[in-house]
N, C-alpha and C. Protein backbone atom coordinates (compact mmCIF):
# COMPACT_ATOMS: atom_id res chain seq x y z
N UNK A 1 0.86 -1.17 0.00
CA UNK A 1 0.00 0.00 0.00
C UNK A 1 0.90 1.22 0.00
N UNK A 2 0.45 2.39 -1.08
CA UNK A 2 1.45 3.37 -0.90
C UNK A 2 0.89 4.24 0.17
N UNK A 3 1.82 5.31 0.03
CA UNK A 3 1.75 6.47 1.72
C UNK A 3 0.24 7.15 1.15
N UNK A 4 0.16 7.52 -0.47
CA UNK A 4 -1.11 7.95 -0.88
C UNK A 4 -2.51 7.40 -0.07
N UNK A 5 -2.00 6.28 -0.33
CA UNK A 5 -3.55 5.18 -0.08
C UNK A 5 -3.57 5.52 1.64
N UNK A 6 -2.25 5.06 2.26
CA UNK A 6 -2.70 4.88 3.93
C UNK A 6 -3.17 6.57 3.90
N UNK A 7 -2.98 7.68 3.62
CA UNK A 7 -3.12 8.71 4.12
C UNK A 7 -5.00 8.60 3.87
N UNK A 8 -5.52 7.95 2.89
CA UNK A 8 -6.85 8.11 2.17
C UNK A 8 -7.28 7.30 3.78
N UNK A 9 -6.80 6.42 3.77
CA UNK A 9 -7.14 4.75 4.50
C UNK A 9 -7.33 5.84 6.32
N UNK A 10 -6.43 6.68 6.33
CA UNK A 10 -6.31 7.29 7.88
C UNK A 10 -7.31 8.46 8.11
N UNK A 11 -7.75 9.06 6.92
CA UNK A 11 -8.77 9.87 6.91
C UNK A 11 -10.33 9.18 7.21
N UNK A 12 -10.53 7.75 6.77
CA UNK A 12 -11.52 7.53 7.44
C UNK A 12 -11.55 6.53 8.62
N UNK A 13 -10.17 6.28 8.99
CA UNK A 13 -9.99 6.00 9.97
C UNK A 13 -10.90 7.17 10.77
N UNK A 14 -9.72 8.10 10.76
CA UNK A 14 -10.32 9.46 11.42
C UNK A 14 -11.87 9.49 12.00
N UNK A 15 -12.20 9.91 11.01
CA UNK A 15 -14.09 9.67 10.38
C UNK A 15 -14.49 8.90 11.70
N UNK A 16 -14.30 7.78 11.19
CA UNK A 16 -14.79 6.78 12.30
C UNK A 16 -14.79 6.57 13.64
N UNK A 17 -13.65 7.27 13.82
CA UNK A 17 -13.28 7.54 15.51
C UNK A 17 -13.86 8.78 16.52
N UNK A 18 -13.88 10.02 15.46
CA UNK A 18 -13.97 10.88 15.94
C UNK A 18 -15.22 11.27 15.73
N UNK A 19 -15.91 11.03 14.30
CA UNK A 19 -17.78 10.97 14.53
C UNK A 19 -18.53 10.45 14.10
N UNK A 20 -18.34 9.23 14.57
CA UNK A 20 -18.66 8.09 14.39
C UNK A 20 -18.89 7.15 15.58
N UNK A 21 -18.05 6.49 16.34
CA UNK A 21 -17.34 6.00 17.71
C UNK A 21 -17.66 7.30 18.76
N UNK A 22 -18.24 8.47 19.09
CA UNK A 22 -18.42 9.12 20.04
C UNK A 22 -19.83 8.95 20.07
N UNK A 23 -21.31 9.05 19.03
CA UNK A 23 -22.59 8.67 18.84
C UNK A 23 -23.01 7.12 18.57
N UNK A 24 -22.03 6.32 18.01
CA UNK A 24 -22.21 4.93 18.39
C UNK A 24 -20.96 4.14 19.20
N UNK A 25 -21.13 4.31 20.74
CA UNK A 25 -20.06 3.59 21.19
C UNK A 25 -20.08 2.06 20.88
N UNK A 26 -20.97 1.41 20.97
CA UNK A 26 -20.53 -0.02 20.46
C UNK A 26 -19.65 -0.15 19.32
N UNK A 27 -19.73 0.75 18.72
CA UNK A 27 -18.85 0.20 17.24
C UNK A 27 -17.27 0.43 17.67
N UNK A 28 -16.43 -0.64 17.17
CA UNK A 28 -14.81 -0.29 17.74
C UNK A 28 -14.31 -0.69 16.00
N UNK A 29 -12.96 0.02 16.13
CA UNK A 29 -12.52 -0.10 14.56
C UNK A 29 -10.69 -0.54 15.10
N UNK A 30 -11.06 -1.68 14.64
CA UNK A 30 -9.36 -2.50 15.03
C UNK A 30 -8.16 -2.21 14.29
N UNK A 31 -7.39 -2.15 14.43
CA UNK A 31 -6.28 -1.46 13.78
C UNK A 31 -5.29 -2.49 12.84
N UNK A 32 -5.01 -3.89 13.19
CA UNK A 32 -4.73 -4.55 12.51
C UNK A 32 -5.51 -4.85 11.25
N UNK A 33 -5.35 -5.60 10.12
CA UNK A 33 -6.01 -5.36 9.31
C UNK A 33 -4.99 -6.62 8.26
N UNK A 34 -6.23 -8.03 8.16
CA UNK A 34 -6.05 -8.97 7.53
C UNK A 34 -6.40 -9.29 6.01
N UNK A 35 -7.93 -9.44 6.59
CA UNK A 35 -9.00 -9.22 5.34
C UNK A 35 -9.26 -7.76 4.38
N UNK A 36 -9.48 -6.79 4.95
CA UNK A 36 -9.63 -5.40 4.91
C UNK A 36 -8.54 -4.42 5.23
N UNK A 37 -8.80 -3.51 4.65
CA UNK A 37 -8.06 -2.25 5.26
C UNK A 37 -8.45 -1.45 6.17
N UNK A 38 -9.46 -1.71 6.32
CA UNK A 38 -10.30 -1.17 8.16
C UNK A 38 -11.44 -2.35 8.39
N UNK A 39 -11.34 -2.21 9.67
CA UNK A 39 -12.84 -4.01 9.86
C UNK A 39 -12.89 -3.21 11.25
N UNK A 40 -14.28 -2.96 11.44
CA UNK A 40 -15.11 -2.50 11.95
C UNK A 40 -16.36 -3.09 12.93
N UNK A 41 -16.04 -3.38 14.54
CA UNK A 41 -17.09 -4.32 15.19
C UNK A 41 -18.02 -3.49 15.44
N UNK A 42 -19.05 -4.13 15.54
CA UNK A 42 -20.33 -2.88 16.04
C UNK A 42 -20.41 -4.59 17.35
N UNK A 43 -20.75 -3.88 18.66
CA UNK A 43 -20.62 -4.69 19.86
C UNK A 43 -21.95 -4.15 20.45
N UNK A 44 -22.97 -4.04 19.71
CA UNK A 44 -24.41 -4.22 20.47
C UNK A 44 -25.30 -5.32 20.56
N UNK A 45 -26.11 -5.49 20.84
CA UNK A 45 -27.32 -6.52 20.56
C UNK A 45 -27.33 -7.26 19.32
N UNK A 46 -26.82 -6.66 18.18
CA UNK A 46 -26.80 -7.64 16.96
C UNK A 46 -25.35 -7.21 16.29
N UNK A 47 -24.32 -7.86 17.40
CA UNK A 47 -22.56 -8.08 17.00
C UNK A 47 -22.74 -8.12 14.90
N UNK A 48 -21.99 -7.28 14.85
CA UNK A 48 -21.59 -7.45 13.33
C UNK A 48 -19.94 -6.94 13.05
N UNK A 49 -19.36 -7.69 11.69
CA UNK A 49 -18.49 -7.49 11.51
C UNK A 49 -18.54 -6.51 10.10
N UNK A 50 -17.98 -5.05 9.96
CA UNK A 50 -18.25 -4.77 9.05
C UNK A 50 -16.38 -4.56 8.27
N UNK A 51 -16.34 -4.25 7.03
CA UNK A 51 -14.90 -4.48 5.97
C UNK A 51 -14.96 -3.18 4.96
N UNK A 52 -14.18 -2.00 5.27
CA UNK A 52 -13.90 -1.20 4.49
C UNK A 52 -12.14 -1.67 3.97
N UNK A 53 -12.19 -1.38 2.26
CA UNK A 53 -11.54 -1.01 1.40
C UNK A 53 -10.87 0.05 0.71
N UNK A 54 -10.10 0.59 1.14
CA UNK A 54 -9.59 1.80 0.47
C UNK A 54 -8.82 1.90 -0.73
N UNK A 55 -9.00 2.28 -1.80
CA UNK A 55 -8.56 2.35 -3.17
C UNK A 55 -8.55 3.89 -3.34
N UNK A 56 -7.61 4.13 -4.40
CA UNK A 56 -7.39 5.65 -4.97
C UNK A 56 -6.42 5.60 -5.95
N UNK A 57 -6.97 6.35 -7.10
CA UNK A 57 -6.47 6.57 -8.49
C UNK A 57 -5.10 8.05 -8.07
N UNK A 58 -3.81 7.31 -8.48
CA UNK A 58 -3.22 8.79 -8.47
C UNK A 58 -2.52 9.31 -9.91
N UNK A 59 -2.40 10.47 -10.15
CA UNK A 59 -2.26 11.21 -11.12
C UNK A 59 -0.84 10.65 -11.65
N UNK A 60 -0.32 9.71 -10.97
CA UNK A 60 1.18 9.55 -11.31
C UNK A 60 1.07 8.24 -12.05
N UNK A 61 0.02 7.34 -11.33
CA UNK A 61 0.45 5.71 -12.18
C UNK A 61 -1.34 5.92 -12.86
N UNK A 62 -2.25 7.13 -12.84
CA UNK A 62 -3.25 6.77 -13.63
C UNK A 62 -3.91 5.47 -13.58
N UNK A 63 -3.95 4.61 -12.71
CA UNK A 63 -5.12 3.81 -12.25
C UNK A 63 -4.94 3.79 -11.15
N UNK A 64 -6.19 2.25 -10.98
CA UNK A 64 -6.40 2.15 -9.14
C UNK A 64 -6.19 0.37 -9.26
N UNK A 65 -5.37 0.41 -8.34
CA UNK A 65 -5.12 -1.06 -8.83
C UNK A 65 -5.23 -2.16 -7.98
N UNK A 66 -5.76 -3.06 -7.75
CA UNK A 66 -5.94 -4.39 -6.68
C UNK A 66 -5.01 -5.63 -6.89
N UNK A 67 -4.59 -6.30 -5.70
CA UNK A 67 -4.40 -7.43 -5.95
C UNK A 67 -2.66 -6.99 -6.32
N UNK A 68 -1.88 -8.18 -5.86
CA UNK A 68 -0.54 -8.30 -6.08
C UNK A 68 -0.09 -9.43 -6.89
N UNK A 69 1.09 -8.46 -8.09
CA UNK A 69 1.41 -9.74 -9.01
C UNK A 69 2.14 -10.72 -8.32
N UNK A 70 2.16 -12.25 -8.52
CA UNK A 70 2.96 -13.26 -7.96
C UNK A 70 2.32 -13.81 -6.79
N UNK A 71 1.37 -13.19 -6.49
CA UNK A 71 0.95 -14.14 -4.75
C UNK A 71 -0.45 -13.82 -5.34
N UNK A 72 -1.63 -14.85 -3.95
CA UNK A 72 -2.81 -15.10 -4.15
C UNK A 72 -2.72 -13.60 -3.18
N UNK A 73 -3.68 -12.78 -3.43
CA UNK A 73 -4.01 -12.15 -2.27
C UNK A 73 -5.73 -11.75 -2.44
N UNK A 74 -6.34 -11.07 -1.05
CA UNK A 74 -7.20 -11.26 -0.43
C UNK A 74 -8.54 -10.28 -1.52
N UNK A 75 -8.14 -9.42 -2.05
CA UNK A 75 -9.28 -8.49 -2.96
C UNK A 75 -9.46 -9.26 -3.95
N UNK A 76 -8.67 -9.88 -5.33
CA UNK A 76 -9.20 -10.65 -6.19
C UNK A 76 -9.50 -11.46 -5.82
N UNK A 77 -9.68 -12.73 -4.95
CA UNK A 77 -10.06 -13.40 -4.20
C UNK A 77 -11.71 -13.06 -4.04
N UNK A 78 -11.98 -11.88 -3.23
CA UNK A 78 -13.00 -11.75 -2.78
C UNK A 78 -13.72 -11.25 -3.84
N UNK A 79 -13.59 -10.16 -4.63
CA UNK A 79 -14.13 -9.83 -5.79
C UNK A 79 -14.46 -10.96 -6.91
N UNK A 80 -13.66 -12.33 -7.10
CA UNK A 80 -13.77 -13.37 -7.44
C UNK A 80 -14.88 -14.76 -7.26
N UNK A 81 -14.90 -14.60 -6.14
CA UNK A 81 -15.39 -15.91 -5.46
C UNK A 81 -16.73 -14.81 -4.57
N UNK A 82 -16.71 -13.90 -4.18
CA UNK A 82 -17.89 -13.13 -3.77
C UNK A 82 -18.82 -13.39 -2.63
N UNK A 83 -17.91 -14.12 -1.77
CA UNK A 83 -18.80 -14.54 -0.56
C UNK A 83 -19.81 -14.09 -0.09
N UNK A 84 -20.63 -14.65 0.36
CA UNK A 84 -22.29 -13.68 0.92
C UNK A 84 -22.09 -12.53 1.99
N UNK A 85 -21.51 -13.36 2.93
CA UNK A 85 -21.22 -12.18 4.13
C UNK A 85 -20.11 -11.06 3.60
N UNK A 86 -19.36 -11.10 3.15
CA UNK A 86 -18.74 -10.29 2.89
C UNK A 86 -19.71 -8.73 1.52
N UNK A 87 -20.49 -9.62 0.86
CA UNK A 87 -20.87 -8.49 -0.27
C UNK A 87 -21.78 -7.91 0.18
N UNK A 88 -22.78 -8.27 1.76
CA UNK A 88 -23.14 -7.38 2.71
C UNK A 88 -22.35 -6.47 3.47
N UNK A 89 -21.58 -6.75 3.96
CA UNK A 89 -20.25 -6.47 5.01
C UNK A 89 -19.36 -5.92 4.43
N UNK A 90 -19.45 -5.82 3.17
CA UNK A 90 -17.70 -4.92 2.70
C UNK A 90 -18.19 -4.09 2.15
N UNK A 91 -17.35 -2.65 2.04
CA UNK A 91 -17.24 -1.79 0.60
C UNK A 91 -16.39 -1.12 0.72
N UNK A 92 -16.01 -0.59 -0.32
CA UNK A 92 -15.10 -0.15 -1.16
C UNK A 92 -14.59 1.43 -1.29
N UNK A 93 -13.97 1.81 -0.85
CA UNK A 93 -14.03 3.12 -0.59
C UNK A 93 -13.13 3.88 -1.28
N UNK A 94 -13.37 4.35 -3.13
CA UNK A 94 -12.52 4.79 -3.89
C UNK A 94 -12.03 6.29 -2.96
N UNK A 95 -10.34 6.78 -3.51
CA UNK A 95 -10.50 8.54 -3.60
C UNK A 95 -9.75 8.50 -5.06
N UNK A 96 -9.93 9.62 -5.83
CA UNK A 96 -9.13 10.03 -6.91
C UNK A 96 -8.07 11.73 -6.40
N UNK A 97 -6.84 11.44 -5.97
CA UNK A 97 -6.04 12.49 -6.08
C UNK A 97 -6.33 13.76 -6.60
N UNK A 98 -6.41 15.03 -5.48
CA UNK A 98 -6.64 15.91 -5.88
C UNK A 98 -8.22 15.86 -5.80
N UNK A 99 -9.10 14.95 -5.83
CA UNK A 99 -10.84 15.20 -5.75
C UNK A 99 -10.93 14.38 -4.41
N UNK A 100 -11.65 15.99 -3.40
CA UNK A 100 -11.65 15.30 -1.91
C UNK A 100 -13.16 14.50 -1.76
N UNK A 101 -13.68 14.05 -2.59
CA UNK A 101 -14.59 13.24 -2.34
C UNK A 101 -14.43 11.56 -2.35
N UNK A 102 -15.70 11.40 -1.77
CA UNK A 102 -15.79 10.20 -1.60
C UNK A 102 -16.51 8.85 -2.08
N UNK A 103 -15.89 8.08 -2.84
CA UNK A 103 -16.92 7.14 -3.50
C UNK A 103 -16.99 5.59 -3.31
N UNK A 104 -18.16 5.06 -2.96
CA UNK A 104 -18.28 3.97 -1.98
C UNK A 104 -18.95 2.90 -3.00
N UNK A 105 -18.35 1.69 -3.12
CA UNK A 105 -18.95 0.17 -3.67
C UNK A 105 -19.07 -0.90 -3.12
N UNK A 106 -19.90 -1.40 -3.36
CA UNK A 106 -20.09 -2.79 -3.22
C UNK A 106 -19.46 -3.49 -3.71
N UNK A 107 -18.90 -4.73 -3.36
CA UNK A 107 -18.21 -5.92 -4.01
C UNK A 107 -18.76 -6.09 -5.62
N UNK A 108 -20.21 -5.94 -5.43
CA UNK A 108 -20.74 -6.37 -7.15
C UNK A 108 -20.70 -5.32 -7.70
N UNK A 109 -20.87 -4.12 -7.43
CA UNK A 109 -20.38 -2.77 -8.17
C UNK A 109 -19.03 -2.88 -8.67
N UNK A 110 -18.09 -3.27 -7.43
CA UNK A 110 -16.59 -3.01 -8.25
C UNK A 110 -16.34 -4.20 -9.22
N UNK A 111 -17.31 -5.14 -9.46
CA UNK A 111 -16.88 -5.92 -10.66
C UNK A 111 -17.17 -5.31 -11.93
N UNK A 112 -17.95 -4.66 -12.10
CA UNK A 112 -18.44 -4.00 -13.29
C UNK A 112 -17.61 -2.74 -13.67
N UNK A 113 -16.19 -2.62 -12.55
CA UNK A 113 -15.13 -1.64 -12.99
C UNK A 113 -14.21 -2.31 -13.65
N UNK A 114 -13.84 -3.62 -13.70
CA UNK A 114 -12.98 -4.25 -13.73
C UNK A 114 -12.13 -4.08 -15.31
N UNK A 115 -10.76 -3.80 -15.08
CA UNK A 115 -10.12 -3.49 -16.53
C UNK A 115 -10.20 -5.10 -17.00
N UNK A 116 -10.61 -5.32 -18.34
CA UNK A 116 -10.42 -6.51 -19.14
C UNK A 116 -12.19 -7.32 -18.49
N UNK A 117 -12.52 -6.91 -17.69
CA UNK A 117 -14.08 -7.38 -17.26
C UNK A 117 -13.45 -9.17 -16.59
N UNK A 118 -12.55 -9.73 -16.36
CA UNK A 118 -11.89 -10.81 -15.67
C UNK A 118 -10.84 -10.67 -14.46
N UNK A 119 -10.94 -11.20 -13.63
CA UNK A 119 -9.68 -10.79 -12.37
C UNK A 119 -8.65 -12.25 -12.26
N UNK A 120 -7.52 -12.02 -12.72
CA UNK A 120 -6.60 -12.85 -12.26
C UNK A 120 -5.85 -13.10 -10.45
N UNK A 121 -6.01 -13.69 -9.99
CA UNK A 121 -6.27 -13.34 -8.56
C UNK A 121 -4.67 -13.71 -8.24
N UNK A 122 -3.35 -13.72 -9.00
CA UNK A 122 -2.24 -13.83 -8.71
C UNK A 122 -1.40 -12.74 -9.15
N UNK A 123 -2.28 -11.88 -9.82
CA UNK A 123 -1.78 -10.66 -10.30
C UNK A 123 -1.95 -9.39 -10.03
N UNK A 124 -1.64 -7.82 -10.51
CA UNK A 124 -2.22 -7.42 -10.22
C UNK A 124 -3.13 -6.53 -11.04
N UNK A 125 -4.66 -6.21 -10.83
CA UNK A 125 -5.64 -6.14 -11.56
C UNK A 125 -5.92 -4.56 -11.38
N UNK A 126 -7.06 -3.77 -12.19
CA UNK A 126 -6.84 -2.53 -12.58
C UNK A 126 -8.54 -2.40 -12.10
N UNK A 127 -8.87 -1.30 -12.16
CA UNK A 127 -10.48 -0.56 -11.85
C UNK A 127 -10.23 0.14 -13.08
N UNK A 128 -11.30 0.55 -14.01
CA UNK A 128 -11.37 1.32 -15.00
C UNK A 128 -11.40 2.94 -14.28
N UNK A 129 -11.11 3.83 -14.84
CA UNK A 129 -11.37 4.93 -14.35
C UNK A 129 -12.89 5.52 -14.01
N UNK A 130 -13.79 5.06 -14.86
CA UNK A 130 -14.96 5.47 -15.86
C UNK A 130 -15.49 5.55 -14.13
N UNK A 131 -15.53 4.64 -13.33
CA UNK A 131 -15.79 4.40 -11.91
C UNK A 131 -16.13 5.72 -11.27
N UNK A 132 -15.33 6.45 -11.08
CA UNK A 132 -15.37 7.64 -11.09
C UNK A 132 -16.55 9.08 -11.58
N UNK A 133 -16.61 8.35 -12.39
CA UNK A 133 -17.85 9.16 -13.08
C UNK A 133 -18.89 9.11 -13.31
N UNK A 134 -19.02 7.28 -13.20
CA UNK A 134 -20.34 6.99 -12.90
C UNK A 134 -21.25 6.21 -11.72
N UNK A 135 -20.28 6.84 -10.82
CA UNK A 135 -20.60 6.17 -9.54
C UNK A 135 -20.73 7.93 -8.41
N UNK A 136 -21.59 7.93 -7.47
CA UNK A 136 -22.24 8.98 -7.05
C UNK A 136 -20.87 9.43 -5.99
N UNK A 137 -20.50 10.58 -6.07
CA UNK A 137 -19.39 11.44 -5.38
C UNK A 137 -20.47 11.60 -3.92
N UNK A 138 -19.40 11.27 -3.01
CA UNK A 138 -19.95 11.84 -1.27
C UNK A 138 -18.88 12.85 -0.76
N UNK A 139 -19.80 14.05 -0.46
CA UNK A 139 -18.43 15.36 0.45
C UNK A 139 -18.57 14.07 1.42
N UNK A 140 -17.67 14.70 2.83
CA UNK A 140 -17.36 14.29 3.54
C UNK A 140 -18.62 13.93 4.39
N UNK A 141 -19.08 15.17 4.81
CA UNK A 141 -20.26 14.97 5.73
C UNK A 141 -21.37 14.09 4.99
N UNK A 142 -21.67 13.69 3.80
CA UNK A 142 -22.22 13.05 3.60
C UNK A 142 -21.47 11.29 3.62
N UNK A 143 -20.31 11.66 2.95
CA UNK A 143 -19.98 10.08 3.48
C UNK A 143 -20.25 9.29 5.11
N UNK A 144 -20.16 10.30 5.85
CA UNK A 144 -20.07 10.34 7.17
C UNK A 144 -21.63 9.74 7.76
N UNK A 145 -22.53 10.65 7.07
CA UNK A 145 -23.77 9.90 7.19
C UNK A 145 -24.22 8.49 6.65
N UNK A 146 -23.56 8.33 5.39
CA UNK A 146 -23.67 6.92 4.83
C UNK A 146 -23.03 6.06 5.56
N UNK A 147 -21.71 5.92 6.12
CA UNK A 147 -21.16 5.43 7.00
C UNK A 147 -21.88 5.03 8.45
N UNK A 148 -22.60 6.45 8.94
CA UNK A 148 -23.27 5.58 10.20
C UNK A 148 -24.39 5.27 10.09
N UNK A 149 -25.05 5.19 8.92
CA UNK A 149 -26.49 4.57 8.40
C UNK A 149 -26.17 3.19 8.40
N UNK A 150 -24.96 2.70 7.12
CA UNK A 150 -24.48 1.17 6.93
C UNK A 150 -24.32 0.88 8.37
N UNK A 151 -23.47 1.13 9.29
CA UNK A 151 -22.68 0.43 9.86
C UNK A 151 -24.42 0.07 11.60
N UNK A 152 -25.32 0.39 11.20
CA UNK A 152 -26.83 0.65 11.99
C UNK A 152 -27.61 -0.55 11.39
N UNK A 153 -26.89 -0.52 10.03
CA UNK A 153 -27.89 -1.75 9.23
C UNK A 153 -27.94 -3.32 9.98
């Protein structure tokens, strides 16, 4: 992951801690990070595990890219094989460099970005840009609300 991405990845860290985690204390956001790039417990009456993704297009390598060449790893995988709990439980949380908004997918949304429309899950795989443009931009405060709507679901 480059410093680009963790800086995207720490901003909604942020988000989450600061207003988010003060109006829903059950929810805790763990810092290690296996499956996901943030995983998210909500610890009330109906325990859930929730899986944010952070992706971002930068102006330097012009895509957004998943998945590592030479090893199996965990996004083509999941984008692949599409587990149930997870395509409830995960999404996707594009930024594009330079545009401070925010744009959020579903597992089956981000297949329909997919460069070549196939994912090799030992390689590494591309998001079309087009994503971007045809997928709905959130300012902040609105991501913020989508965020503690999902994570209530």
């Amino acid at each position: 992951m480059g410093e680009l991405e963790i800086s995207y990845e720490n901003r909604v860290r942020t988000i989450l801690k600061e207003k988010i985690m003060p109006q829903y204390p059950e929810i805790q956001v763990l810092d290690s990070k296996v499956l996901a790039d943030i995983i998210i417990c909500r610890n009330d009456a109906n325990p859930k595990i929730f899986f944010l993704e952070i992706k971002h297009s930068s102006i330097r390598n012009n895509r957004t890219g998943f998945g590592t060449r030479g090893k199996v790893t965990f996004q083509p995988e999941i984008l692949s094989t599409r587990p149930k709990y997870l395509e409830d439980n995960m999404r996707w949380v594009f930024f594009k460099e330079n545009d401070p908004s925010y744009y959020v997918l579903s597992n089956e949304d981000c297949c329909k970005y997919i460069m070549g429309n196939s994912i090799d899950v030992n390689k590494q795989n591309n998001f079309k840009d087009v994503l971007y443009r045809e997928t709905q931009p959130f300012a902040e405060d609105e991501f913020t609300q989508w965020l503690f709507s999902w994570l209530k679901s």
